[in-house]
PDB file of N, CA and C in Angstrom:
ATOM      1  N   UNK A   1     103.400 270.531 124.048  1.00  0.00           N
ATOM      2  CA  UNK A   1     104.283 270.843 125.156  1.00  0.00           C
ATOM      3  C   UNK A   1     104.109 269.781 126.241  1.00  0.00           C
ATOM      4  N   UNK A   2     105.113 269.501 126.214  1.00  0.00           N
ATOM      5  CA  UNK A   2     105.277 268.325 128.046  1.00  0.00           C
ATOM      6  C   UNK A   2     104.417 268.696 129.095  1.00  0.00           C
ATOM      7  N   UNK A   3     104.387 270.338 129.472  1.00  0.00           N
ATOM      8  CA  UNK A   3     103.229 270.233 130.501  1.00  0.00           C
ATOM      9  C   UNK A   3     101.711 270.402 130.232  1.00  0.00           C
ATOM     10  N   UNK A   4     101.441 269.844 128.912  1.00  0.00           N
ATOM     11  CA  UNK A   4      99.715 269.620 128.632  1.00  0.00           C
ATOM     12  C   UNK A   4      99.381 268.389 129.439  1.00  0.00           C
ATOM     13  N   UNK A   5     100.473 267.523 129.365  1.00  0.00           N
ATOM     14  CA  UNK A   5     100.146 266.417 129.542  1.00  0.00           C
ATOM     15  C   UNK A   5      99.730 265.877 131.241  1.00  0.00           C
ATOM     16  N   UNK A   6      98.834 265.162 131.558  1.00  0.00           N
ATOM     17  CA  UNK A   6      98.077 264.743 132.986  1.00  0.00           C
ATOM     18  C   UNK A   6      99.034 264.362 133.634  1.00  0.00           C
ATOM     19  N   UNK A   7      98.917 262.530 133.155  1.00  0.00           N
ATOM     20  CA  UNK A   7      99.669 261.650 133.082  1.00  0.00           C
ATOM     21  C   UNK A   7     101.107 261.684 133.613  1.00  0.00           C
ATOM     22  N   UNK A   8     101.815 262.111 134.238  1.00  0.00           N
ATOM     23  CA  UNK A   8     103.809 261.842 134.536  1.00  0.00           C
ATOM     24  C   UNK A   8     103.837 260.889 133.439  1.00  0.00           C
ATOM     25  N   UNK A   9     103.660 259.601 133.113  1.00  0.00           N
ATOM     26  CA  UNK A   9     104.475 258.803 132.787  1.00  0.00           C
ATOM     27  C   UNK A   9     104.131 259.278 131.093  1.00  0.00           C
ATOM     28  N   UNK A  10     103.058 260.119 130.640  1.00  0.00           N
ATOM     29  CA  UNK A  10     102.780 260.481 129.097  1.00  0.00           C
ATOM     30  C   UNK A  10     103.230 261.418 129.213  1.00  0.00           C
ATOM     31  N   UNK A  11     104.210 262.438 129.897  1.00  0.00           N
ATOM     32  CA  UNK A  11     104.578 263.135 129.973  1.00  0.00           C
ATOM     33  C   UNK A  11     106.431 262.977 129.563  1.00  0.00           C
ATOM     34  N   UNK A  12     106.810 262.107 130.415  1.00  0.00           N
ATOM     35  CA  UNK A  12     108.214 261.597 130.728  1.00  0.00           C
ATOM     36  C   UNK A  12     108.460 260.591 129.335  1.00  0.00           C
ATOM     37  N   UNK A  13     107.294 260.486 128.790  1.00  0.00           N
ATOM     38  CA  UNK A  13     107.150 259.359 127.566  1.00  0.00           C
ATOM     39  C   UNK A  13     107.812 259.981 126.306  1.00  0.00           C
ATOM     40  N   UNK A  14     106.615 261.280 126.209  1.00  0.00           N
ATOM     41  CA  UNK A  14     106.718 262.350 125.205  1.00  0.00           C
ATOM     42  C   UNK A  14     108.311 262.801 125.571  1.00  0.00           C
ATOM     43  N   UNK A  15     108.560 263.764 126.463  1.00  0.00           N
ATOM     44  CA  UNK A  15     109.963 264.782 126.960  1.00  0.00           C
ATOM     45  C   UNK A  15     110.875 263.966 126.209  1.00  0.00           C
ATOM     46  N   UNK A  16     111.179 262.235 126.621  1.00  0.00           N
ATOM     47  CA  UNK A  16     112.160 261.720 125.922  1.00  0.00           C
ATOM     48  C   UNK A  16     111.869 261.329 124.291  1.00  0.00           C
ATOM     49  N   UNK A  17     110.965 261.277 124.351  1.00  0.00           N
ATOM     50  CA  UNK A  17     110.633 260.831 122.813  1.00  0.00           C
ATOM     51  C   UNK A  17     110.931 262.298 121.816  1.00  0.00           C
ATOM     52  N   UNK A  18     111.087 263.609 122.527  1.00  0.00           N
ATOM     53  CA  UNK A  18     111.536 264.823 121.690  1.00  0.00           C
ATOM     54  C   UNK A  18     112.887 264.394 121.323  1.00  0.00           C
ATOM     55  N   UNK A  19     113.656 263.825 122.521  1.00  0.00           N
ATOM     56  CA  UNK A  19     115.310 263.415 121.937  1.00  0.00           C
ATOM     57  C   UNK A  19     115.756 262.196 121.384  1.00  0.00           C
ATOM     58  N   UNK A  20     114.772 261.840 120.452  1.00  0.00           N
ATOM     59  CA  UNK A  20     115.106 260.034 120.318  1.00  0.00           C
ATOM     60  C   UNK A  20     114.767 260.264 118.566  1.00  0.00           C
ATOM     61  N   UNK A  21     115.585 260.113 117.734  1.00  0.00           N
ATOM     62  CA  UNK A  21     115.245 259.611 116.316  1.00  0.00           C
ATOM     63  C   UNK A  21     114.523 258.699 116.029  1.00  0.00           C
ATOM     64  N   UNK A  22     114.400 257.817 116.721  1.00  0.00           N
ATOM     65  CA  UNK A  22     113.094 256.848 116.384  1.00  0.00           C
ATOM     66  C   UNK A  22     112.652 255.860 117.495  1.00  0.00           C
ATOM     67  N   UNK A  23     111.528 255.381 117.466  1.00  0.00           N
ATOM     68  CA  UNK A  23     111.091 254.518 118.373  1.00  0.00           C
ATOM     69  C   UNK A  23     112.026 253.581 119.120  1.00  0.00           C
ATOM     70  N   UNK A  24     112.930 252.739 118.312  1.00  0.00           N
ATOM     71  CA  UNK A  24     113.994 252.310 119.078  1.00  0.00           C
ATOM     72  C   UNK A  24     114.734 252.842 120.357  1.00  0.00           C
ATOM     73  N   UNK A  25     115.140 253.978 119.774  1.00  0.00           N
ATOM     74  CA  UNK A  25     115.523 254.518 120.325  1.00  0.00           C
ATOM     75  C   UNK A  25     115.439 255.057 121.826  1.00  0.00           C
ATOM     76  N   UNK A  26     113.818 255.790 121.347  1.00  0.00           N
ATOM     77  CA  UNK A  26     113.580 255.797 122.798  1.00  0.00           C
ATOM     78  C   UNK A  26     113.065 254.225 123.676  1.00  0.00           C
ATOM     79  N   UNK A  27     112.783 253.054 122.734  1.00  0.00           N
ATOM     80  CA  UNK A  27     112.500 252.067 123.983  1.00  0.00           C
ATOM     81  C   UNK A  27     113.582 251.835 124.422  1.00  0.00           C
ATOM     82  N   UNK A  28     114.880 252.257 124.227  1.00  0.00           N
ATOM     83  CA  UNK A  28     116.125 251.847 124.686  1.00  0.00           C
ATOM     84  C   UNK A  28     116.352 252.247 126.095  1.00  0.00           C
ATOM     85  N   UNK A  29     115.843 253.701 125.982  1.00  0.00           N
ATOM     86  CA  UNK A  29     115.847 254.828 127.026  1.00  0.00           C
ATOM     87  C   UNK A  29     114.806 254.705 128.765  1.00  0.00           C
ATOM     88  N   UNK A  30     113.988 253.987 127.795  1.00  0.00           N
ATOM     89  CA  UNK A  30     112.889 253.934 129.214  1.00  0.00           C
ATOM     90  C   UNK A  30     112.940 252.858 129.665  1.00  0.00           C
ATOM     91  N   UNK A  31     112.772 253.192 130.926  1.00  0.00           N
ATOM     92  CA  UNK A  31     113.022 252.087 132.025  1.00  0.00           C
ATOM     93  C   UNK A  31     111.460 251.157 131.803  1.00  0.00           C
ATOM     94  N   UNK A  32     111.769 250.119 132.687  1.00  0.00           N
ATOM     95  CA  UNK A  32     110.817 249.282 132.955  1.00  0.00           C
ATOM     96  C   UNK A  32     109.419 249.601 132.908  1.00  0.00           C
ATOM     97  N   UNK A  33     108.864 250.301 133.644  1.00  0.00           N
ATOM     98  CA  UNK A  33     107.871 250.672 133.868  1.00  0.00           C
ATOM     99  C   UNK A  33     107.465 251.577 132.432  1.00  0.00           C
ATOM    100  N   UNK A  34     107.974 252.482 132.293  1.00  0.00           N
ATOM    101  CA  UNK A  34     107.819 253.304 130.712  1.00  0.00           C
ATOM    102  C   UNK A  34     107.801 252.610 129.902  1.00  0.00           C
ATOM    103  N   UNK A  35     108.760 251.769 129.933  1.00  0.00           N
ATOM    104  CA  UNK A  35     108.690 251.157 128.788  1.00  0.00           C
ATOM    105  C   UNK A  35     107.588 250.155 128.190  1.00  0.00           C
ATOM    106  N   UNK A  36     106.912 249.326 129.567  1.00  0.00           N
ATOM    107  CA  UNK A  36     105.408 248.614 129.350  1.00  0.00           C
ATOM    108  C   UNK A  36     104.185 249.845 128.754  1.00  0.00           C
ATOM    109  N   UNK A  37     104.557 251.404 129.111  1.00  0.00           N
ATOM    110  CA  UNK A  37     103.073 251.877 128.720  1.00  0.00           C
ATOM    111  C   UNK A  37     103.577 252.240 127.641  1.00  0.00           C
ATOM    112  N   UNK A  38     105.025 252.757 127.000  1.00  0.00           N
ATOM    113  CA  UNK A  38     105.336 252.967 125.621  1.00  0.00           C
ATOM    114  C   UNK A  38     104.176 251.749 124.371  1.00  0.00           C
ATOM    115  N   UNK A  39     104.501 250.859 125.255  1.00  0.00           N
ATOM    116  CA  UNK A  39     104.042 249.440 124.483  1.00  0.00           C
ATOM    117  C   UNK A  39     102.436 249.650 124.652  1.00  0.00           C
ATOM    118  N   UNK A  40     101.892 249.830 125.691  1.00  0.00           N
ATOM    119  CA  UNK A  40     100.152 250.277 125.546  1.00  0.00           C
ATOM    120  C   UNK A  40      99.786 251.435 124.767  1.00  0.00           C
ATOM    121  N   UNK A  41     100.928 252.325 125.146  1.00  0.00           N
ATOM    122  CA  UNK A  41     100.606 253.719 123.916  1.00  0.00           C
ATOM    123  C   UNK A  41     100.464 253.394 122.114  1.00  0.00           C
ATOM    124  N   UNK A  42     101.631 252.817 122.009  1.00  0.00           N
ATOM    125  CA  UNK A  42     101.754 251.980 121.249  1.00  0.00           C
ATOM    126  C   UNK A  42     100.806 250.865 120.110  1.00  0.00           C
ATOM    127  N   UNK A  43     100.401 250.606 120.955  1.00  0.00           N
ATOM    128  CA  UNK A  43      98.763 249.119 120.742  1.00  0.00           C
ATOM    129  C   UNK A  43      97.985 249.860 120.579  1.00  0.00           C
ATOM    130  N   UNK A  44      97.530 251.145 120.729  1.00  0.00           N
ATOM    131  CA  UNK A  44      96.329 251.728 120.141  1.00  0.00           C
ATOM    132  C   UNK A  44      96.359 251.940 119.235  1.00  0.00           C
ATOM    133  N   UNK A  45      95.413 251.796 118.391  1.00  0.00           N
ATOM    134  CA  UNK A  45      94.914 251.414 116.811  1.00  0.00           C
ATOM    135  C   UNK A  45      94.277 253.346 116.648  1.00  0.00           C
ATOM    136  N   UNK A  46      95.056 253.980 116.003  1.00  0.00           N
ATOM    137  CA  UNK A  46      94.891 255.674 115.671  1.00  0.00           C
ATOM    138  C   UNK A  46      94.831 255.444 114.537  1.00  0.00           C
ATOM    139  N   UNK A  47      94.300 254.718 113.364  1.00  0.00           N
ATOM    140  CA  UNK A  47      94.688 254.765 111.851  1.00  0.00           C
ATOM    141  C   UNK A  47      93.118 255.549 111.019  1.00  0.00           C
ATOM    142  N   UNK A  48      93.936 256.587 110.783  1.00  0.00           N
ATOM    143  CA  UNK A  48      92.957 257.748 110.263  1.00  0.00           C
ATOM    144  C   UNK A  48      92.517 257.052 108.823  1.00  0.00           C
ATOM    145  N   UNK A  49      91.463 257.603 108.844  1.00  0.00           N
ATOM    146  CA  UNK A  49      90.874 257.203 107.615  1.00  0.00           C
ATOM    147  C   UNK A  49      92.225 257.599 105.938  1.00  0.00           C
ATOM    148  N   UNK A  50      92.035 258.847 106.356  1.00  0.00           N
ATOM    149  CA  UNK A  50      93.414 259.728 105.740  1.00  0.00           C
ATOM    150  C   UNK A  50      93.950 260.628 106.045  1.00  0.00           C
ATOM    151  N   UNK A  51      95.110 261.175 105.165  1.00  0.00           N
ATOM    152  CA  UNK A  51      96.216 261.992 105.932  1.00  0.00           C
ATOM    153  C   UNK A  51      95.635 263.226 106.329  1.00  0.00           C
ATOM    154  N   UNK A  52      94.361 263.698 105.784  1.00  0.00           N
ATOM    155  CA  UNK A  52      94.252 264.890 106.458  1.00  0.00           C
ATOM    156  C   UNK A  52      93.248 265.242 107.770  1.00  0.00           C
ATOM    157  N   UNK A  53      92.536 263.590 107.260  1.00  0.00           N
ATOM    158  CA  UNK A  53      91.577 263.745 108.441  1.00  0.00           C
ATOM    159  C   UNK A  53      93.036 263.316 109.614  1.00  0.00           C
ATOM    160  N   UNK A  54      93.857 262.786 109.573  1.00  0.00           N
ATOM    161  CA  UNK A  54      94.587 262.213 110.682  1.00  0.00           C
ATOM    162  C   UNK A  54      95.350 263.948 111.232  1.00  0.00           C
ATOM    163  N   UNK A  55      95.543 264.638 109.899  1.00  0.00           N
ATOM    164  CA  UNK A  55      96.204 265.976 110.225  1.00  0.00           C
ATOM    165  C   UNK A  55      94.822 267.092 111.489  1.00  0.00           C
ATOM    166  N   UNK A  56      93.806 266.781 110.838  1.00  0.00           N
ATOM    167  CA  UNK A  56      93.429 267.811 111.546  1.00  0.00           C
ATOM    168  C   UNK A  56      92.955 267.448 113.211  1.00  0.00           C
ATOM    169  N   UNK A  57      92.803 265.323 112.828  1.00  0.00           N
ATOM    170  CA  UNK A  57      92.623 265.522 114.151  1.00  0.00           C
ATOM    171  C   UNK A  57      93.350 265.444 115.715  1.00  0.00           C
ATOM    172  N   UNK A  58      95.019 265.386 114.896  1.00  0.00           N
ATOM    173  CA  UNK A  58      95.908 265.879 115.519  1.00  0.00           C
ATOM    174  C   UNK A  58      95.932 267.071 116.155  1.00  0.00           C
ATOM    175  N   UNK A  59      95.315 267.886 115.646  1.00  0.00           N
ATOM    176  CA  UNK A  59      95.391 269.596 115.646  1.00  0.00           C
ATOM    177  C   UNK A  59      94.504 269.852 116.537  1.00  0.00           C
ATOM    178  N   UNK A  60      93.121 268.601 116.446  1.00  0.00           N
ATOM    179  CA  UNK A  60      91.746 269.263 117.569  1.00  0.00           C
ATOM    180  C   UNK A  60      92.492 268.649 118.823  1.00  0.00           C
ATOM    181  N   UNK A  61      93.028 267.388 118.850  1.00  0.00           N
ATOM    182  CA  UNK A  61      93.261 267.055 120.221  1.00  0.00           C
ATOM    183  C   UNK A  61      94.622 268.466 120.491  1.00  0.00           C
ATOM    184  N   UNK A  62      95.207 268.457 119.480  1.00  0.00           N
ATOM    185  CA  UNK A  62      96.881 269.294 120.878  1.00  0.00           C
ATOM    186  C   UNK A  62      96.108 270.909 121.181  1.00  0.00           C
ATOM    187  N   UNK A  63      95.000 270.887 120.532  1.00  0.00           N
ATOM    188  CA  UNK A  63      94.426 272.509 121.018  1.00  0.00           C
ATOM    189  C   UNK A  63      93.788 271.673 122.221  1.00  0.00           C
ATOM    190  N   UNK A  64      92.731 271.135 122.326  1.00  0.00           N
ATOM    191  CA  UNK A  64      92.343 270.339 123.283  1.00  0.00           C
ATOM    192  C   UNK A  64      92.882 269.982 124.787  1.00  0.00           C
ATOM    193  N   UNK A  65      94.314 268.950 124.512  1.00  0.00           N
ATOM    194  CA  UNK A  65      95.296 269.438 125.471  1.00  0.00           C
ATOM    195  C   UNK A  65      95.402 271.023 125.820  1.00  0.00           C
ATOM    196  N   UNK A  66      95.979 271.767 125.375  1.00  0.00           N
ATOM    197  CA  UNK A  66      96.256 273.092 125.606  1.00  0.00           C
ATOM    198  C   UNK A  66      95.074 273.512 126.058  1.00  0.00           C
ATOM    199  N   UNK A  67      94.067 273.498 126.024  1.00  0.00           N
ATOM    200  CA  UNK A  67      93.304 274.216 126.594  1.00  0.00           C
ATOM    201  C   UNK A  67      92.311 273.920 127.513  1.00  0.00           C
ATOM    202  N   UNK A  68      92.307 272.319 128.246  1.00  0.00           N
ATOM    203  CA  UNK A  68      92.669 271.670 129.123  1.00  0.00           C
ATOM    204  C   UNK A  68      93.763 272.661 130.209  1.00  0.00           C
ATOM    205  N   UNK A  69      94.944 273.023 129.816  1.00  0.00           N
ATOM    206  CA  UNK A  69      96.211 272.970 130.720  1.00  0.00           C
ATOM    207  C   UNK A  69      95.811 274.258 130.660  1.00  0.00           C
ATOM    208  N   UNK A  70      95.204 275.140 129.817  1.00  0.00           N
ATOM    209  CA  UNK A  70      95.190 276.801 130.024  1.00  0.00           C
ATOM    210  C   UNK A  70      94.290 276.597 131.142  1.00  0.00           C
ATOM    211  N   UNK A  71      92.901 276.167 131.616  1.00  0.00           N
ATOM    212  CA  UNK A  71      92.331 276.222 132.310  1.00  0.00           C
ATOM    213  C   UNK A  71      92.397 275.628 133.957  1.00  0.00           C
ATOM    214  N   UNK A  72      93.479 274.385 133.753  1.00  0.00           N
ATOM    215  CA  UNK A  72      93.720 274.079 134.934  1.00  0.00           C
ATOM    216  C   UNK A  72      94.660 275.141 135.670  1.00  0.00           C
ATOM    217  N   UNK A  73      95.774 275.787 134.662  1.00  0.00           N
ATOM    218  CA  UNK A  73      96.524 277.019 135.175  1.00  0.00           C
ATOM    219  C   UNK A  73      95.526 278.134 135.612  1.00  0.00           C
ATOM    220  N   UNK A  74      94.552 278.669 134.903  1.00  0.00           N
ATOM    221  CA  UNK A  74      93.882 279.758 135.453  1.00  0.00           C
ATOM    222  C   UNK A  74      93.152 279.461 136.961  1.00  0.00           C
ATOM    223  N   UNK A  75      92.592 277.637 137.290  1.00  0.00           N
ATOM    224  CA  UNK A  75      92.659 277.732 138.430  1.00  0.00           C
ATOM    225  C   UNK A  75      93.600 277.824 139.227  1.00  0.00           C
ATOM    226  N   UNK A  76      94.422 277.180 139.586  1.00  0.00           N
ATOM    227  CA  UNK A  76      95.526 277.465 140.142  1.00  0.00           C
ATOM    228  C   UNK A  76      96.411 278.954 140.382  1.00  0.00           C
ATOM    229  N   UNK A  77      95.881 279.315 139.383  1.00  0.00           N
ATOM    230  CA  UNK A  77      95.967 280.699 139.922  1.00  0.00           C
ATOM    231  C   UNK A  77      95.170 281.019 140.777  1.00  0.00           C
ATOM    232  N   UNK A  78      93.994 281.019 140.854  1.00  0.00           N
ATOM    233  CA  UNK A  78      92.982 281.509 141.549  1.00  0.00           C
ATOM    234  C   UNK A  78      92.704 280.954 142.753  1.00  0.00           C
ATOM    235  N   UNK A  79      93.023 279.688 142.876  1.00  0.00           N
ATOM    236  CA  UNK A  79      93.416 279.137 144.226  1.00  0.00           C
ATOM    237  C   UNK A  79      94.607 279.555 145.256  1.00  0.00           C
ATOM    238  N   UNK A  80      95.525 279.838 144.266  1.00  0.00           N
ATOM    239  CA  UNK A  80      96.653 280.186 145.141  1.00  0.00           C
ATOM    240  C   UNK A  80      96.565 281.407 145.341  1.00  0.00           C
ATOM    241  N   UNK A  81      95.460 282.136 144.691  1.00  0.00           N
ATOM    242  CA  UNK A  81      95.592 283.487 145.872  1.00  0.00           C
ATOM    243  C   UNK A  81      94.754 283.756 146.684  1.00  0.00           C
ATOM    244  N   UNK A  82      93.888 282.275 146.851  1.00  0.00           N
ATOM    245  CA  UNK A  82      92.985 282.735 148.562  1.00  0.00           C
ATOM    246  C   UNK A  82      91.599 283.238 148.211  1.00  0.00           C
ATOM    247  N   UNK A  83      91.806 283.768 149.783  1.00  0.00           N
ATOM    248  CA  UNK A  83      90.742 284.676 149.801  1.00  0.00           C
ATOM    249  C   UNK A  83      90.601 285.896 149.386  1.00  0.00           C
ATOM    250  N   UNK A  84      91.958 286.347 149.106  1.00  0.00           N
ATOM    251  CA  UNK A  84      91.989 287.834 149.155  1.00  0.00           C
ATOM    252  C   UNK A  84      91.516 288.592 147.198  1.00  0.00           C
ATOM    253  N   UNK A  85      90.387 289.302 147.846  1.00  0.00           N
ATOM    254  CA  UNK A  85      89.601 289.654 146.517  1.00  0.00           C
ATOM    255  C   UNK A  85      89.922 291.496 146.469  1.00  0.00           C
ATOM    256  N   UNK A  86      89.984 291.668 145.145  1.00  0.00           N
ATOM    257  CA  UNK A  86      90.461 291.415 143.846  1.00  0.00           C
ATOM    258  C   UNK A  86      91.820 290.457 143.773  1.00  0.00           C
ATOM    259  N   UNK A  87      92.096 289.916 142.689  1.00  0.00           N
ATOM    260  CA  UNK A  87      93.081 289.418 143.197  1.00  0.00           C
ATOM    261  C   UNK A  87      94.643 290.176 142.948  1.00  0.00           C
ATOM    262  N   UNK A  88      95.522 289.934 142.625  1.00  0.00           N
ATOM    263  CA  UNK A  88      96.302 290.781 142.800  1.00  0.00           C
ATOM    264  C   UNK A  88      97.102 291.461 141.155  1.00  0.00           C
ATOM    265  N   UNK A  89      97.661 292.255 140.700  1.00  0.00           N
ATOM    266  CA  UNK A  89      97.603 292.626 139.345  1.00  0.00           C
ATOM    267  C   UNK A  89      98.581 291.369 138.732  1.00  0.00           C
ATOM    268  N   UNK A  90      99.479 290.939 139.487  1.00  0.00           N
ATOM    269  CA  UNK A  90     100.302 289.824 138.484  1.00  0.00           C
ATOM    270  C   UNK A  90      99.076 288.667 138.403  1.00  0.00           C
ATOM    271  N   UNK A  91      98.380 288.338 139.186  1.00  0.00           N
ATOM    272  CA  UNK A  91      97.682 287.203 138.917  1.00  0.00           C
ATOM    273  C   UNK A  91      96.667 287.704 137.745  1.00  0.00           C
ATOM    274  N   UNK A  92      96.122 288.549 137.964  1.00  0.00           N
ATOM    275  CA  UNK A  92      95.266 289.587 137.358  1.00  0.00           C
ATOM    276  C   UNK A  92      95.402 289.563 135.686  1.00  0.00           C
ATOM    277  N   UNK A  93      97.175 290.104 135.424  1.00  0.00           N
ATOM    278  CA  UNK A  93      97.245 289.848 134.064  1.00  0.00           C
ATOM    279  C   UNK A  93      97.467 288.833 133.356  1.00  0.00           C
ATOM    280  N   UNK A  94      98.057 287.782 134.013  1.00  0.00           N
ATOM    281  CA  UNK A  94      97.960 285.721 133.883  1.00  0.00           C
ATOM    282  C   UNK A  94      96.965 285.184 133.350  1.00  0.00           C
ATOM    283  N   UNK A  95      95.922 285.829 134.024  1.00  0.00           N
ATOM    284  CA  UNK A  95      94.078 285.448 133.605  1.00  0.00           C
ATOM    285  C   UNK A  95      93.716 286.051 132.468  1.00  0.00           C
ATOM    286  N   UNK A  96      93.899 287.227 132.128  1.00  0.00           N
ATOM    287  CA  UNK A  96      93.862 288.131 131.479  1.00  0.00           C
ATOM    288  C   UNK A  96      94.655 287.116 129.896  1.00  0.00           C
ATOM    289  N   UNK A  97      95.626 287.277 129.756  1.00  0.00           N
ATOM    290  CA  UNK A  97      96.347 286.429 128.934  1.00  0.00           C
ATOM    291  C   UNK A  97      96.114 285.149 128.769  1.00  0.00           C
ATOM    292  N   UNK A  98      95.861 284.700 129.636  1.00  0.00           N
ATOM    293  CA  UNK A  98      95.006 282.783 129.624  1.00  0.00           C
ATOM    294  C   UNK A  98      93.779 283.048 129.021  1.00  0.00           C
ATOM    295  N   UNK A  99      93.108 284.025 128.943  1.00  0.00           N
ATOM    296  CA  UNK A  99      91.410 283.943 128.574  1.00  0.00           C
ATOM    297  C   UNK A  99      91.703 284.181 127.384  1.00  0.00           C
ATOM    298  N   UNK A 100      92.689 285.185 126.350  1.00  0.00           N
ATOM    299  CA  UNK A 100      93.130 285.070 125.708  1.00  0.00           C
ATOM    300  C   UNK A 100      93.373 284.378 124.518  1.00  0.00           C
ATOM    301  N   UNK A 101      94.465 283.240 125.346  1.00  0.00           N
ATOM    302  CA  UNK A 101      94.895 282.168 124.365  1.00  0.00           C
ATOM    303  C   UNK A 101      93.380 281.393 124.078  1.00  0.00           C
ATOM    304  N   UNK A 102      92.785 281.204 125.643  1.00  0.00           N
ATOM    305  CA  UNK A 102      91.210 280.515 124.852  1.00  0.00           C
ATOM    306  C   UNK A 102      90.586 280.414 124.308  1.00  0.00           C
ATOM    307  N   UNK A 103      90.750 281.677 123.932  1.00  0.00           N
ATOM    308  CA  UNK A 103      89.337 282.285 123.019  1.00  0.00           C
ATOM    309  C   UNK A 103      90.131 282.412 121.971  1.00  0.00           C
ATOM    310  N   UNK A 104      91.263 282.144 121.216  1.00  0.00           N
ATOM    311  CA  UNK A 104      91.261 282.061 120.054  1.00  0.00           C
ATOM    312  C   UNK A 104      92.117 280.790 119.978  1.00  0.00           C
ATOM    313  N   UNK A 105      92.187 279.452 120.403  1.00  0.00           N
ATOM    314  CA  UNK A 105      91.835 278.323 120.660  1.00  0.00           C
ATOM    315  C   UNK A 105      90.844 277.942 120.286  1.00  0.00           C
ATOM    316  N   UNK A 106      89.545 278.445 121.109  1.00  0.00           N
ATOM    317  CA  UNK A 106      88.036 278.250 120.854  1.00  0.00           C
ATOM    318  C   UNK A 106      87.718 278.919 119.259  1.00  0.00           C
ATOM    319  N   UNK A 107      88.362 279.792 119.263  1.00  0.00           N
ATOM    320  CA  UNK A 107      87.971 281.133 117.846  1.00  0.00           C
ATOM    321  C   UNK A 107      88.343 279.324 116.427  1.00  0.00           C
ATOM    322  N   UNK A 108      89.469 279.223 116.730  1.00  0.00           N
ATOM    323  CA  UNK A 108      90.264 277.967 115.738  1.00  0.00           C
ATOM    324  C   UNK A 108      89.623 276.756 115.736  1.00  0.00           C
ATOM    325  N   UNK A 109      88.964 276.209 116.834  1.00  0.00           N
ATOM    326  CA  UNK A 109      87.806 275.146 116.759  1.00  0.00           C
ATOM    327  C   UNK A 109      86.671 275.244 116.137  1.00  0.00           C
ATOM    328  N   UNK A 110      86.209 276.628 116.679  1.00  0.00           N
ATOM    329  CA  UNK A 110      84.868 276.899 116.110  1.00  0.00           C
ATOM    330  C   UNK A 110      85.093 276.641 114.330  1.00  0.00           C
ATOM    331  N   UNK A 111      86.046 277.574 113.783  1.00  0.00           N
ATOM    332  CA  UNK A 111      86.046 278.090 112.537  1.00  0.00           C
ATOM    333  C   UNK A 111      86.380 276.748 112.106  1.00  0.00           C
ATOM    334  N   UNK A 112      87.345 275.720 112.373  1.00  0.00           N
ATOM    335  CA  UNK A 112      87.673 274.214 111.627  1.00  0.00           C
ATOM    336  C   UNK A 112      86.181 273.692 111.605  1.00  0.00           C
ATOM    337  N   UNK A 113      85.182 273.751 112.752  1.00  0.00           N
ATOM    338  CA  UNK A 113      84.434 272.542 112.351  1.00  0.00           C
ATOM    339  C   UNK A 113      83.261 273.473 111.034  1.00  0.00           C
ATOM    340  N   UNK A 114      83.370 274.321 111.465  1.00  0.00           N
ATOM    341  CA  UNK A 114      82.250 275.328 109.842  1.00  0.00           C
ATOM    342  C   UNK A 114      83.073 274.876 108.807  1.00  0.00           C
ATOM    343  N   UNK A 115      84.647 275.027 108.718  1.00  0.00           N
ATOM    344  CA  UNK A 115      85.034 275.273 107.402  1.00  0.00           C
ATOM    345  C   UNK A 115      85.232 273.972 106.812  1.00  0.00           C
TER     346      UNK A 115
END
């Protein structure tokens, strides 16, 4: 998902690269500036040993991302509601559901590196 990502410009990189059939394509699309880090994104040397080690370690980084972005959301929750303790039930069940996705995130890491 677009908002795992830190970065704006690996963000704005990816979003257009969902609507582009192929690399061309999208260097067509990005401006100047995108278009030099397309080209650094690009130059990194990712060549998996093989297809499955390349499959799974696709899979550890986008859980990775995600759960990165689950945790920066659960602060942000918790920042934006202050001081005021308990916090309030919508924020309440957000956290509730974010701890959630983590833990079986974490549940899917754990079990890949045993199995």
């Amino acid at each position: 998902k677009p908002e795992h990502f830190r970065k704006t410009e690996n963000r704005e990189v990816f979003t257009l690269w969902l609507s582009c059939s192929t690399i061309d394509e999208l260097r067509v699309m990005l401006d100047e500036s995108l278009a030099e880090h397309l080209e650094h994104l690009a130059s990194i040397d990712l060549t998996p040993n093989d297809s499955r080690s390349a499959k799974i370690s696709l899979e550890e980084v986008l859980k990775r991302m995600e759960q990165r972005h689950l945790r920066e959301t659960q602060e942000g929750l918790l920042i934006s509601e202050g001081p005021s303790y308990p916090p309030t039930r919508e924020v309440e069940e957000s956290i509730v559901s974010l701890n959630a996705r983590l833990k079986e995130l974490f549940s899917q890491n754990t079990g890949a590196k045993r199995g």
